[in-house]
PDB file of N, CA and C in Angstrom:
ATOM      1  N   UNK A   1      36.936 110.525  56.461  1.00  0.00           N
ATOM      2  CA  UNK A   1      35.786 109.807  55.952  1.00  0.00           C
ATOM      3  C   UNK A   1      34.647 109.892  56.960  1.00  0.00           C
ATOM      4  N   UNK A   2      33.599 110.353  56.257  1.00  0.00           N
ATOM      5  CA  UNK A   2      32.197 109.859  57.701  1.00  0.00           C
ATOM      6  C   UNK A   2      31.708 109.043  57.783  1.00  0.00           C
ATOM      7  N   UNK A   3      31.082 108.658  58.826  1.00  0.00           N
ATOM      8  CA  UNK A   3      30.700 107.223  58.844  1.00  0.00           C
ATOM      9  C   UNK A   3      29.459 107.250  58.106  1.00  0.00           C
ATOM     10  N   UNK A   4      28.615 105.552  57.822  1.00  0.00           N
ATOM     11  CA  UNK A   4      28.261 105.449  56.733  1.00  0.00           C
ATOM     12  C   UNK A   4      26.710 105.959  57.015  1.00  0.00           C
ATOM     13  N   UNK A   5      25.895 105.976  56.059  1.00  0.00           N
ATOM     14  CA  UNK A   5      24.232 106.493  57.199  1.00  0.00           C
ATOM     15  C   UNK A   5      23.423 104.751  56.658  1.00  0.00           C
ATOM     16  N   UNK A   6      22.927 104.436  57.795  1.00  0.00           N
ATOM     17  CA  UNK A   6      21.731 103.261  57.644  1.00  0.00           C
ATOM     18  C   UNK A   6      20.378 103.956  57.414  1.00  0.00           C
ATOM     19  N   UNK A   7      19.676 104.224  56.570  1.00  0.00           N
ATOM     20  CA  UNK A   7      18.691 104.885  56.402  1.00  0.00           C
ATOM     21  C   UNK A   7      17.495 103.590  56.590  1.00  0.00           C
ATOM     22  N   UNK A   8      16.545 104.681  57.673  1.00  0.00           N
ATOM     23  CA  UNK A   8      14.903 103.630  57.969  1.00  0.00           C
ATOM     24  C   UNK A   8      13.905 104.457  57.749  1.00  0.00           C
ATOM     25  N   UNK A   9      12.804 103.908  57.168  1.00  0.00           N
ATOM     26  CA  UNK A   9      11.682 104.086  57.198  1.00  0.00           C
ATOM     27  C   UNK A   9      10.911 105.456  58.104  1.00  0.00           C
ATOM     28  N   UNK A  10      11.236 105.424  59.233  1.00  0.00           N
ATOM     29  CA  UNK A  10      10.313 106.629  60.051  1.00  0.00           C
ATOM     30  C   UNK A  10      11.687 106.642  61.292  1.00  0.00           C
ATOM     31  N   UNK A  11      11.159 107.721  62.379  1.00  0.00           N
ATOM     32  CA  UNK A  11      11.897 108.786  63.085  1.00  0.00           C
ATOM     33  C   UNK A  11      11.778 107.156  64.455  1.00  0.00           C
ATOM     34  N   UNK A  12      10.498 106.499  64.583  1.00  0.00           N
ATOM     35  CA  UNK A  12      10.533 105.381  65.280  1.00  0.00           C
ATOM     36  C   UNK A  12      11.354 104.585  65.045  1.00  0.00           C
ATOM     37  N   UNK A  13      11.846 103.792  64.118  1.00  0.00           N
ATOM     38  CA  UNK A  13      12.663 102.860  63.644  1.00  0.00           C
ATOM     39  C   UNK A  13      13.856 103.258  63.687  1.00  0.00           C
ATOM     40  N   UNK A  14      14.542 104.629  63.886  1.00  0.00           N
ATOM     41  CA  UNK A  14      15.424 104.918  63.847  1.00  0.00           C
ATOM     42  C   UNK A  14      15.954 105.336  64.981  1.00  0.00           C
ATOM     43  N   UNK A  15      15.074 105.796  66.238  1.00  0.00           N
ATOM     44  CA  UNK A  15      15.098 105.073  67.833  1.00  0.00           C
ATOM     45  C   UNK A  15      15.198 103.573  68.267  1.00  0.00           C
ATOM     46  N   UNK A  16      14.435 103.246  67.579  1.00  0.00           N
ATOM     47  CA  UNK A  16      14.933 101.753  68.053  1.00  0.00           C
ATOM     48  C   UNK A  16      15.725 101.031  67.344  1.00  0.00           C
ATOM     49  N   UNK A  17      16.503 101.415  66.468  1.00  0.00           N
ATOM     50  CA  UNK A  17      17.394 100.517  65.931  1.00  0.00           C
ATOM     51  C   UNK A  17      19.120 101.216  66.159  1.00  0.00           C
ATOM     52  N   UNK A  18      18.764 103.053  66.686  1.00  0.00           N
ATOM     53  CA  UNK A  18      19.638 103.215  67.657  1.00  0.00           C
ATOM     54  C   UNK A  18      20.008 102.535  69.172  1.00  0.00           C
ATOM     55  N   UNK A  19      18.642 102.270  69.402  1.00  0.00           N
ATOM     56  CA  UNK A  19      18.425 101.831  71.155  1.00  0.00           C
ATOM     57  C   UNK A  19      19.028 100.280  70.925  1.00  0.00           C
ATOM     58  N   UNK A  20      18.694  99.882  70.141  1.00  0.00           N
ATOM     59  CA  UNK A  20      18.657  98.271  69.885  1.00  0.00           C
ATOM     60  C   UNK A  20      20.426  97.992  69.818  1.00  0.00           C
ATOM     61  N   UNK A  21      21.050  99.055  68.650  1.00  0.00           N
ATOM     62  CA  UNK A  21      22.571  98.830  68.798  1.00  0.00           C
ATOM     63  C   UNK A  21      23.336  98.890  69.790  1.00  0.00           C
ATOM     64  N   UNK A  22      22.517 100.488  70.897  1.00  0.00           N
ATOM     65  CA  UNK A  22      23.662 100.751  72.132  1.00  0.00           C
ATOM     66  C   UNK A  22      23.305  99.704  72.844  1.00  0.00           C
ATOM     67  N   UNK A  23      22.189  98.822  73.037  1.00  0.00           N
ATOM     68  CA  UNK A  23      21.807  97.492  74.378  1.00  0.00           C
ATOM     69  C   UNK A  23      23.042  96.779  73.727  1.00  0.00           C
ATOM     70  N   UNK A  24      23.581  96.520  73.052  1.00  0.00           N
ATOM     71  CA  UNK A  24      24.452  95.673  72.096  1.00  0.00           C
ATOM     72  C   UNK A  24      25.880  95.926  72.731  1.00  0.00           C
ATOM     73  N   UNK A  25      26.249  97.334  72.648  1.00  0.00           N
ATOM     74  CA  UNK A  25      27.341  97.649  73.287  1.00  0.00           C
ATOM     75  C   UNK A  25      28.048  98.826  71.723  1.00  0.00           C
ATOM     76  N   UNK A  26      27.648  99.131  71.329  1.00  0.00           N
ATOM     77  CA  UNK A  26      27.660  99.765  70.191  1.00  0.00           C
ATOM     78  C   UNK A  26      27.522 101.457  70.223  1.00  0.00           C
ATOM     79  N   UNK A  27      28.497 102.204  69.833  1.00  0.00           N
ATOM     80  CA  UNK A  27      28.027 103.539  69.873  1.00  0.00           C
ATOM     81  C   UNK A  27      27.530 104.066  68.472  1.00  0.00           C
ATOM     82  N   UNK A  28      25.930 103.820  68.876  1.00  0.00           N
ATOM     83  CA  UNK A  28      25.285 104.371  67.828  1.00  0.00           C
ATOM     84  C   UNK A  28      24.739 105.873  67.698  1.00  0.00           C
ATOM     85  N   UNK A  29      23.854 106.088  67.029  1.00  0.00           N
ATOM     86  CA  UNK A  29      23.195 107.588  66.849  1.00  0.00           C
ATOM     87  C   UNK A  29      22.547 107.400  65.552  1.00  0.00           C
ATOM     88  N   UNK A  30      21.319 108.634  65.624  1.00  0.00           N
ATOM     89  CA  UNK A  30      20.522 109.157  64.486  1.00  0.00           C
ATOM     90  C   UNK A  30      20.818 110.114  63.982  1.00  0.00           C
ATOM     91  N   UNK A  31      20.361 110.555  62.872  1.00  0.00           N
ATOM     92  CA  UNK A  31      20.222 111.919  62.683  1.00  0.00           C
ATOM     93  C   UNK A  31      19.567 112.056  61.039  1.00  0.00           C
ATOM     94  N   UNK A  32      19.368 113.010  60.682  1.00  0.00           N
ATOM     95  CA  UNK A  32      18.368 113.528  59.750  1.00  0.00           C
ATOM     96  C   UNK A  32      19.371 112.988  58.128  1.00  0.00           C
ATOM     97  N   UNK A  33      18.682 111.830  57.494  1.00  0.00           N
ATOM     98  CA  UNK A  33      19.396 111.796  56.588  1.00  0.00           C
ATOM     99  C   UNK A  33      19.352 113.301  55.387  1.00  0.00           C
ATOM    100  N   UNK A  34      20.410 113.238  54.721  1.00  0.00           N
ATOM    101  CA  UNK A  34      20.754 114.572  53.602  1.00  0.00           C
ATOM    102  C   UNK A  34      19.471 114.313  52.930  1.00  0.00           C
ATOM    103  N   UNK A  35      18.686 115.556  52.411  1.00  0.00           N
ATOM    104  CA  UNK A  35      17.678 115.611  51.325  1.00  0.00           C
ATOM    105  C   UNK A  35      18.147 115.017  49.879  1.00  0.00           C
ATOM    106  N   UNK A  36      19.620 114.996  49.739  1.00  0.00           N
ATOM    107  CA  UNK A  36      20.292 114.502  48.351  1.00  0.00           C
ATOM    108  C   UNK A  36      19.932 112.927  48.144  1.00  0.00           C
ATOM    109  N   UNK A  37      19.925 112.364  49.684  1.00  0.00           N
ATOM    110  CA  UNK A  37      19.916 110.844  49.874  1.00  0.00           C
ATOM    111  C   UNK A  37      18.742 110.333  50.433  1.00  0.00           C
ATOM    112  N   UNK A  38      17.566 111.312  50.809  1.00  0.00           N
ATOM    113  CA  UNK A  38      16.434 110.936  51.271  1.00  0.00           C
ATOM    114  C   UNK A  38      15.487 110.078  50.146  1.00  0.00           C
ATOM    115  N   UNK A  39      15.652 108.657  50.288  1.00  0.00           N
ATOM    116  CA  UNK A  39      14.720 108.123  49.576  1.00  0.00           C
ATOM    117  C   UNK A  39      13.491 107.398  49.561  1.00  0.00           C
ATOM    118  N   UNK A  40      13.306 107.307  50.960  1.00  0.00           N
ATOM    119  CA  UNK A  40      12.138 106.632  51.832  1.00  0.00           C
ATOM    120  C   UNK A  40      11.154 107.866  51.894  1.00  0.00           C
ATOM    121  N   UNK A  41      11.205 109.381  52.415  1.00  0.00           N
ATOM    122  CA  UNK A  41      10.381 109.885  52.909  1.00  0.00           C
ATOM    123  C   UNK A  41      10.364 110.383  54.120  1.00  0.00           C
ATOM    124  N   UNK A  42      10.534 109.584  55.349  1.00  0.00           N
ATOM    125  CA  UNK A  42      11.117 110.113  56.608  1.00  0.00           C
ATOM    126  C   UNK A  42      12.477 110.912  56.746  1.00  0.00           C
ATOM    127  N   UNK A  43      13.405 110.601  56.385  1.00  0.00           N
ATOM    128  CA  UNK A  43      14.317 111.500  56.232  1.00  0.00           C
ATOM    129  C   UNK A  43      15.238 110.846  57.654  1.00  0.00           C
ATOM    130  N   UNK A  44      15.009 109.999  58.199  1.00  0.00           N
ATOM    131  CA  UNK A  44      16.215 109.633  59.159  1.00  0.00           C
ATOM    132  C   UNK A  44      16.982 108.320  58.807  1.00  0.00           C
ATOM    133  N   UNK A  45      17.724 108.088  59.793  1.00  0.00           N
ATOM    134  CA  UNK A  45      19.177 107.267  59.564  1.00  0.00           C
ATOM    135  C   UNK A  45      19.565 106.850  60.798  1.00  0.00           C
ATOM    136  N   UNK A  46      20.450 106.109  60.996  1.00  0.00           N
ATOM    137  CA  UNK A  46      21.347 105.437  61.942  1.00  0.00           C
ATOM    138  C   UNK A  46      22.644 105.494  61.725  1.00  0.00           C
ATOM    139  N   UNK A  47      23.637 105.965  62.065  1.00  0.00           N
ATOM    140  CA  UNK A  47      25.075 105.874  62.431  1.00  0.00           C
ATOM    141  C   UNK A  47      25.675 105.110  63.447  1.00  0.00           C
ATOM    142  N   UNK A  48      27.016 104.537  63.046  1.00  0.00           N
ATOM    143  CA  UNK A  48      27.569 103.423  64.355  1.00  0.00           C
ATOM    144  C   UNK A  48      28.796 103.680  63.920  1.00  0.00           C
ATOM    145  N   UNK A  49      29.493 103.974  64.565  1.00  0.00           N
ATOM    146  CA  UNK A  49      31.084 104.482  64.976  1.00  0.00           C
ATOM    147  C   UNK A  49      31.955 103.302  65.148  1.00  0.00           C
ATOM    148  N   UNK A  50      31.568 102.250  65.347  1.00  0.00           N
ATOM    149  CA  UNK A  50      32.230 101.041  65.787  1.00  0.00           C
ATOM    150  C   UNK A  50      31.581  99.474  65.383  1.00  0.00           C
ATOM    151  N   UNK A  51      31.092  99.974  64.299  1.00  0.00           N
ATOM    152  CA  UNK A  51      30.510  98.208  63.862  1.00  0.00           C
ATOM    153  C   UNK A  51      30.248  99.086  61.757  1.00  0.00           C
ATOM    154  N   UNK A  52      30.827  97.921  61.269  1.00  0.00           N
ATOM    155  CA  UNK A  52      30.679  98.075  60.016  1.00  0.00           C
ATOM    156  C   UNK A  52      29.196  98.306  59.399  1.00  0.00           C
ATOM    157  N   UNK A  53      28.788  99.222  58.702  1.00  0.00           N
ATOM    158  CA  UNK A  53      27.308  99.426  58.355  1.00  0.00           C
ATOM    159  C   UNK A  53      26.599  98.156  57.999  1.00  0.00           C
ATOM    160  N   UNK A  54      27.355  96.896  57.156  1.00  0.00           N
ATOM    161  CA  UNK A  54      26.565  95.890  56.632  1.00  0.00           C
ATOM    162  C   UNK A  54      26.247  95.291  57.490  1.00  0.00           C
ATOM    163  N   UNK A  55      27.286  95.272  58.920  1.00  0.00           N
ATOM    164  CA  UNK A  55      27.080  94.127  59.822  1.00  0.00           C
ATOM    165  C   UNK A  55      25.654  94.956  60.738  1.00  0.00           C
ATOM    166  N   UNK A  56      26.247  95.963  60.551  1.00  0.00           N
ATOM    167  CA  UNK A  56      24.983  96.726  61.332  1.00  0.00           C
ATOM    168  C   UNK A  56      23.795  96.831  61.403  1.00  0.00           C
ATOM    169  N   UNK A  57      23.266  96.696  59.848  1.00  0.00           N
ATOM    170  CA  UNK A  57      21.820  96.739  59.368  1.00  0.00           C
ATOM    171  C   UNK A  57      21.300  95.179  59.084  1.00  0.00           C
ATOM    172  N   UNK A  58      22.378  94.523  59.124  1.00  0.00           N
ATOM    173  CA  UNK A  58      22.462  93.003  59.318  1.00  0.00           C
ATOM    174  C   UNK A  58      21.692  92.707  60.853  1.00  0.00           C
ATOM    175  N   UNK A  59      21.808  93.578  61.573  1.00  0.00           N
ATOM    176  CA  UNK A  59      21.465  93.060  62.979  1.00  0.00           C
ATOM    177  C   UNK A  59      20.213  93.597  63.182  1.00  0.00           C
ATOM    178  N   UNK A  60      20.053  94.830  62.482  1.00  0.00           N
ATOM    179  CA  UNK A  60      19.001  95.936  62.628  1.00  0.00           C
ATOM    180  C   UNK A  60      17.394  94.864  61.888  1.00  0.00           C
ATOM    181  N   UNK A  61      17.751  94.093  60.618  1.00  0.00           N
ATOM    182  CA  UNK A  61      17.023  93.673  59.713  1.00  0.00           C
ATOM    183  C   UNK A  61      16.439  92.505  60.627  1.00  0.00           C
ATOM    184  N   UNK A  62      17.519  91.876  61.404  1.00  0.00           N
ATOM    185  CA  UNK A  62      17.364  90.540  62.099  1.00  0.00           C
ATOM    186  C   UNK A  62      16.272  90.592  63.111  1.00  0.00           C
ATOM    187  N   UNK A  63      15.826  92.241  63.401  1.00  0.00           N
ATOM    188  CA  UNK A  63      15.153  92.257  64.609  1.00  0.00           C
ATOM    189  C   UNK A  63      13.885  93.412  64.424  1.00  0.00           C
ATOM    190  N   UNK A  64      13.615  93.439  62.469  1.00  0.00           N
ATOM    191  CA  UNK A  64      12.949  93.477  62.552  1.00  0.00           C
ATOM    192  C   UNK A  64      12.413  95.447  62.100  1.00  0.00           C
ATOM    193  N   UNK A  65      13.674  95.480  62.114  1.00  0.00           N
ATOM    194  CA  UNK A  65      13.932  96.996  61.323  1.00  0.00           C
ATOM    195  C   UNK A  65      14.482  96.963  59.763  1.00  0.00           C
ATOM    196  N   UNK A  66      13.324  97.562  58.887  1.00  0.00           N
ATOM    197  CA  UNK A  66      13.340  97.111  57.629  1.00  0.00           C
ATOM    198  C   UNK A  66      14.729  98.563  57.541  1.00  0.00           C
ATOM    199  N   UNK A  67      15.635  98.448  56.517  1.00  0.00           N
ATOM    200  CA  UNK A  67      16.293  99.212  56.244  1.00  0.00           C
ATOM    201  C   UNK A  67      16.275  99.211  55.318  1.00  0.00           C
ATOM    202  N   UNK A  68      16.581 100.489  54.448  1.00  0.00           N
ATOM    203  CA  UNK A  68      15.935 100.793  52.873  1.00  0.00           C
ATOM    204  C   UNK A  68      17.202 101.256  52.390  1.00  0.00           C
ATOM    205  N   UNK A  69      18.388 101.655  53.115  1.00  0.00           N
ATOM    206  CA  UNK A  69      19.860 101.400  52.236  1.00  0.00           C
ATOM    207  C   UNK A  69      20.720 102.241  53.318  1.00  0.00           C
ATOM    208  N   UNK A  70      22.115 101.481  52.746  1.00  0.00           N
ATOM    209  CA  UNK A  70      23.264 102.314  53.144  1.00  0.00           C
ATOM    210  C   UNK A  70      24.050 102.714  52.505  1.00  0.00           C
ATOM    211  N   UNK A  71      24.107 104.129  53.177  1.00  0.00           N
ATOM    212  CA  UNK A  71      25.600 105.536  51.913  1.00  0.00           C
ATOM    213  C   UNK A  71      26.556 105.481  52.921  1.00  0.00           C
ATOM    214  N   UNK A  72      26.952 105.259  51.408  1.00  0.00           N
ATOM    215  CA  UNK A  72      28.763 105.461  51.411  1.00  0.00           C
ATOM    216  C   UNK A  72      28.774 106.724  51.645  1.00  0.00           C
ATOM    217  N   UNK A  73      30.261 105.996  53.063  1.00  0.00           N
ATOM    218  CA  UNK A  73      30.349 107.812  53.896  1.00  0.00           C
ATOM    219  C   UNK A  73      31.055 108.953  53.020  1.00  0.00           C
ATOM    220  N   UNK A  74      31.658 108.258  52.268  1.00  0.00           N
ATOM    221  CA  UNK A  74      32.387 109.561  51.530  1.00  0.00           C
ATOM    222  C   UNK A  74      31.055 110.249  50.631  1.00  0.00           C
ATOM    223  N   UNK A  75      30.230 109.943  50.427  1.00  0.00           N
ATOM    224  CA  UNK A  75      29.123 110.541  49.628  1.00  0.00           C
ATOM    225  C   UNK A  75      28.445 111.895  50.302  1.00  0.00           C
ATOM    226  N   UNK A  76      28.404 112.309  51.456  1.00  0.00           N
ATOM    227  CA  UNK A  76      27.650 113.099  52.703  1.00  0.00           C
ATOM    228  C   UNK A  76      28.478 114.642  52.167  1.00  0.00           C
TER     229      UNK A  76
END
């Protein structure tokens, strides 16, 4: 299974809501969401290896990083 993608708004938001998870203790990462699943426009995402996506974008939202959805990893 892959892990799930947090998709944001722009290539910024998706630095800092990587940066924001690893200060956390979290192994996060970006990367270019699929054109199949691009629905914002920017085309990036957030991945976390070790924290459930809801709780994830749960924390991401809390601080201010709008997130516009999360795919199911089996979908990729």
């Amino acid at each position: 299974m892959n892990n799930p993608l947090i998709m944001v708004g722009s290539v910024t938001y998706a630095i800092k809501g990587r940066d924001l998870l690893r200060r956390m203790g979290y192994r996060a990462s970006m990367e270019r969401t699929p054109a199949h699943l691009n629905r914002v426009g920017c085309g990036y995402s957030i991945t976390v290896d070790d924290l459930d996506a809801i709780k994830a974008s749960r924390i991401l939202e809390e601080n201010g990083i709008k997130v516009y959805g999360v795919s199911d990893g089996d979908t990729l």
